[in-house]
Protein backbone atom coordinates (compact mmCIF):
# COMPACT_ATOMS: atom_id res chain seq x y z
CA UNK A 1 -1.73 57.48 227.23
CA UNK A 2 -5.49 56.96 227.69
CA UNK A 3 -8.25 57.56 225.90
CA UNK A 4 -10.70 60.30 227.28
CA UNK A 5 -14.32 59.06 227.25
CA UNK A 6 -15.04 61.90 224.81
CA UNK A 7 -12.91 60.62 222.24
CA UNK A 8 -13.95 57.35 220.55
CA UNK A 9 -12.00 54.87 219.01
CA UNK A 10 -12.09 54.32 215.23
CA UNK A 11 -13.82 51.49 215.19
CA UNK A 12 -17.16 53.19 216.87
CA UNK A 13 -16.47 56.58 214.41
CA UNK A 14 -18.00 53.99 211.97
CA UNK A 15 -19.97 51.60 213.72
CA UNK A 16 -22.73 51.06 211.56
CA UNK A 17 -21.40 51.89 208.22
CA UNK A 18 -22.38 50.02 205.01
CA UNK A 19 -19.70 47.25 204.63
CA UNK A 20 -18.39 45.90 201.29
CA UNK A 21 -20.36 43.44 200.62
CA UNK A 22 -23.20 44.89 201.43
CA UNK A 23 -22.27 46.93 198.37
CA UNK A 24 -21.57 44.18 196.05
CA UNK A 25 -24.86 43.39 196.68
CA UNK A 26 -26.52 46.01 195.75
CA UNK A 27 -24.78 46.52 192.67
CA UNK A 28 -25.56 42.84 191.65
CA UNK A 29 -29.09 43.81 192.71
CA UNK A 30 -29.14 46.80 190.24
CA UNK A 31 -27.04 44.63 187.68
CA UNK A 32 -29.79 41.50 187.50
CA UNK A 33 -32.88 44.14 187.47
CA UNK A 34 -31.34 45.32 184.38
CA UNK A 35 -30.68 42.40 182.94
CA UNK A 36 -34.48 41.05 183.50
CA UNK A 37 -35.16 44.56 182.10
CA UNK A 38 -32.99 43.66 178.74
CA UNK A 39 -34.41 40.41 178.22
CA UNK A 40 -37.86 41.24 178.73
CA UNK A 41 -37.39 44.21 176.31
CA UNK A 42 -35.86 41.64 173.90
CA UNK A 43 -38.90 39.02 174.38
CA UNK A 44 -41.04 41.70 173.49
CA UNK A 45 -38.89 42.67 169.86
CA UNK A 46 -39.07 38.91 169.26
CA UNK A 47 -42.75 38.53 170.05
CA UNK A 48 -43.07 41.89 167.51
CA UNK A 49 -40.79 40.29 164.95
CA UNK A 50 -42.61 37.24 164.95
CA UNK A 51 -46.13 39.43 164.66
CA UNK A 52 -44.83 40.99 161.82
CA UNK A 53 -43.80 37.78 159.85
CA UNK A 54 -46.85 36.24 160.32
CA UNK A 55 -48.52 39.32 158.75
CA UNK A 56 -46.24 38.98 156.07
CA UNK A 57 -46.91 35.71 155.29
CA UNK A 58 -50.51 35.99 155.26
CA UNK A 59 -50.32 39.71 153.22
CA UNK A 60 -52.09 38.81 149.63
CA UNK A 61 -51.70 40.68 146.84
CA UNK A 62 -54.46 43.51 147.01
CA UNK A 63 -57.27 42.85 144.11
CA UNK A 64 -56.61 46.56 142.75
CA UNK A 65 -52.89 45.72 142.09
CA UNK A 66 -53.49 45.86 138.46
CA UNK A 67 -54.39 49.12 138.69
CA UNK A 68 -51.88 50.26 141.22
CA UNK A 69 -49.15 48.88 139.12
CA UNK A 70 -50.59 50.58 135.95
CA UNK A 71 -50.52 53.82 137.50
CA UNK A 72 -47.25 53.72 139.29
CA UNK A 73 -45.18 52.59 136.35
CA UNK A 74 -46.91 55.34 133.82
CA UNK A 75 -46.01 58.08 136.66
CA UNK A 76 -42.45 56.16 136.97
CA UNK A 77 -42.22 56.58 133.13
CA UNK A 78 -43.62 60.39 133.09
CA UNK A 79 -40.75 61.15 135.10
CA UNK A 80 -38.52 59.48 132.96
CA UNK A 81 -37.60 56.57 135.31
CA UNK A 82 -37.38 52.73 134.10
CA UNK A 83 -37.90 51.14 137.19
CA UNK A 84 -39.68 51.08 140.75
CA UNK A 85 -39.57 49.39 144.02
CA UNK A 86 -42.55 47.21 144.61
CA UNK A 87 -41.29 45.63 147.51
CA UNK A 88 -39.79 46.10 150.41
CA UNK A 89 -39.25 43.24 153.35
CA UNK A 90 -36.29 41.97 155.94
CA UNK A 91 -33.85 39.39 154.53
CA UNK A 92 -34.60 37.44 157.17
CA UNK A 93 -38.18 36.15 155.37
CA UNK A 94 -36.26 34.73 153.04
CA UNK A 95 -34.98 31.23 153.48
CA UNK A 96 -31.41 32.21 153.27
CA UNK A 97 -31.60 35.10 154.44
CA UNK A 98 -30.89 36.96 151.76
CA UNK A 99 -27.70 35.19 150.82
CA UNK A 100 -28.42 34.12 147.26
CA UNK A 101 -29.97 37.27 146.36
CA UNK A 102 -27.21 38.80 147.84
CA UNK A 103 -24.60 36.62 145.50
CA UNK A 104 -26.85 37.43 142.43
CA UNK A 105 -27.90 33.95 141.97
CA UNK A 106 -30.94 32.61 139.38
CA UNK A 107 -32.00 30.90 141.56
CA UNK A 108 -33.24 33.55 144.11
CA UNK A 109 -36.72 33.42 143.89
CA UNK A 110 -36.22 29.74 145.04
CA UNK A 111 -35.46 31.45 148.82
CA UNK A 112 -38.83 34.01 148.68
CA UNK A 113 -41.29 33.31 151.35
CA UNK A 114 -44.82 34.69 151.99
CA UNK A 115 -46.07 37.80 150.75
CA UNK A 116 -42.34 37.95 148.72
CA UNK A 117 -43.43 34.58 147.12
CA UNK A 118 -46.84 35.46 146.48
CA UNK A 119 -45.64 38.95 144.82
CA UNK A 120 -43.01 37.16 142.80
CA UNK A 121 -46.13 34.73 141.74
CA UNK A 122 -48.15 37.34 140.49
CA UNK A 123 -45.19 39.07 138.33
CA UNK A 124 -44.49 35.73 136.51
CA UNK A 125 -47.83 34.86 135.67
CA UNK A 126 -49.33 37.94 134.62
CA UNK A 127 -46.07 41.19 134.03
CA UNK A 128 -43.72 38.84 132.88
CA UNK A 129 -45.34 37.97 129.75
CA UNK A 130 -45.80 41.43 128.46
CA UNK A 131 -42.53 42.27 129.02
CA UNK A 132 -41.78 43.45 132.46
CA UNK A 133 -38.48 42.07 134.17
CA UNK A 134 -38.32 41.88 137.91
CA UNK A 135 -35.12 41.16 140.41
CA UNK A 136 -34.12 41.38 143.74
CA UNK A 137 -31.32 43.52 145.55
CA UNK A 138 -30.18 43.63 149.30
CA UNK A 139 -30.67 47.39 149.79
CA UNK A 140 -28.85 48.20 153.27
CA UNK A 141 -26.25 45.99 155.57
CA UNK A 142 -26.85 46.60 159.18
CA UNK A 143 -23.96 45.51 160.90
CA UNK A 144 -22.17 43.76 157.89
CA UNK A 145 -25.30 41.38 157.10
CA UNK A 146 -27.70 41.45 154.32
CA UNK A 147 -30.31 43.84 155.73
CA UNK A 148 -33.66 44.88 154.06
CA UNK A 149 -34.40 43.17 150.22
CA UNK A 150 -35.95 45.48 147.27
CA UNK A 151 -37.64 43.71 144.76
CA UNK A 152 -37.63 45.95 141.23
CA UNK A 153 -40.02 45.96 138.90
CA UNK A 154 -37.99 47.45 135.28
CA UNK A 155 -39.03 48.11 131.48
């Protein structure tokens, strides 16, 4: 039997149709825009990570901190609390991350950088004395790791 010149063989039904690997391209296509996408989203967090250290290691302690701390403890103390948070920062400032304050060790102050160190500074040489007791605590554990550090200023 012949073929009638109306009828055309399978092969010219889809004459022109997109072939496989055509498609394998463009999904690799769509795959490495994405991935340029991802990177260049995480160059940016890295550039704003690294902005925000460098802030943090040149943050001073403000001149009207004596007066800030006055009034924050006597309101602490009004409301019959016996300790605040004076600081906040990411574990990763410190030069263990976080580990030995983590473990509770002495020697934690040892791994403070920047505005931490700085902070710490100014609680030994002029709270300390009259009687005010400071330490450190890992307050949150993203994924299993020592997230954000508290430092706790107590009577």
């Amino acid at each position: 039997m012949t073929q009638s010149s109306s009828e055309e063989s399978g092969s010219e039904k889809f004459e022109g149709m997109i072939r496989p690997d055509e498609l394998r391209k463009i999904t690799e296509d769509k795959e490495m825009t994405e991935l340029r996408q991802v990177l260049e989203q995480q160059k940016k967090v890295e550039a704003e990570q690294k902005d925000v250290y460098q802030a943090f290691l040149n943050q001073h302690v403000h001149p009207e901190a004596k007066a800030r701390v006055t009034a924050a403890v006597r309101r602490a103390a009004e409301r019959g609390e016996k300790e605040i948070q004076i600081l906040q920062f990411s574990s990763d400032f410190c030069t263990d991350r976080g580990r030995l304050i983590n473990n509770f060790d002495p020697n934690w102050p040892e791994t403070l950088t920047g505005f931490a160190k700085e902070a710490y500074d100014a609680w030994d040489q002029n709270l300390r004395p009259l009687g005010y007791k400071l330490r450190a605590q890992i307050l949150n554990y993203p994924d299993g790791m020592p997230g954000d550090v508290g430092m706790i200023l107590y009577w």
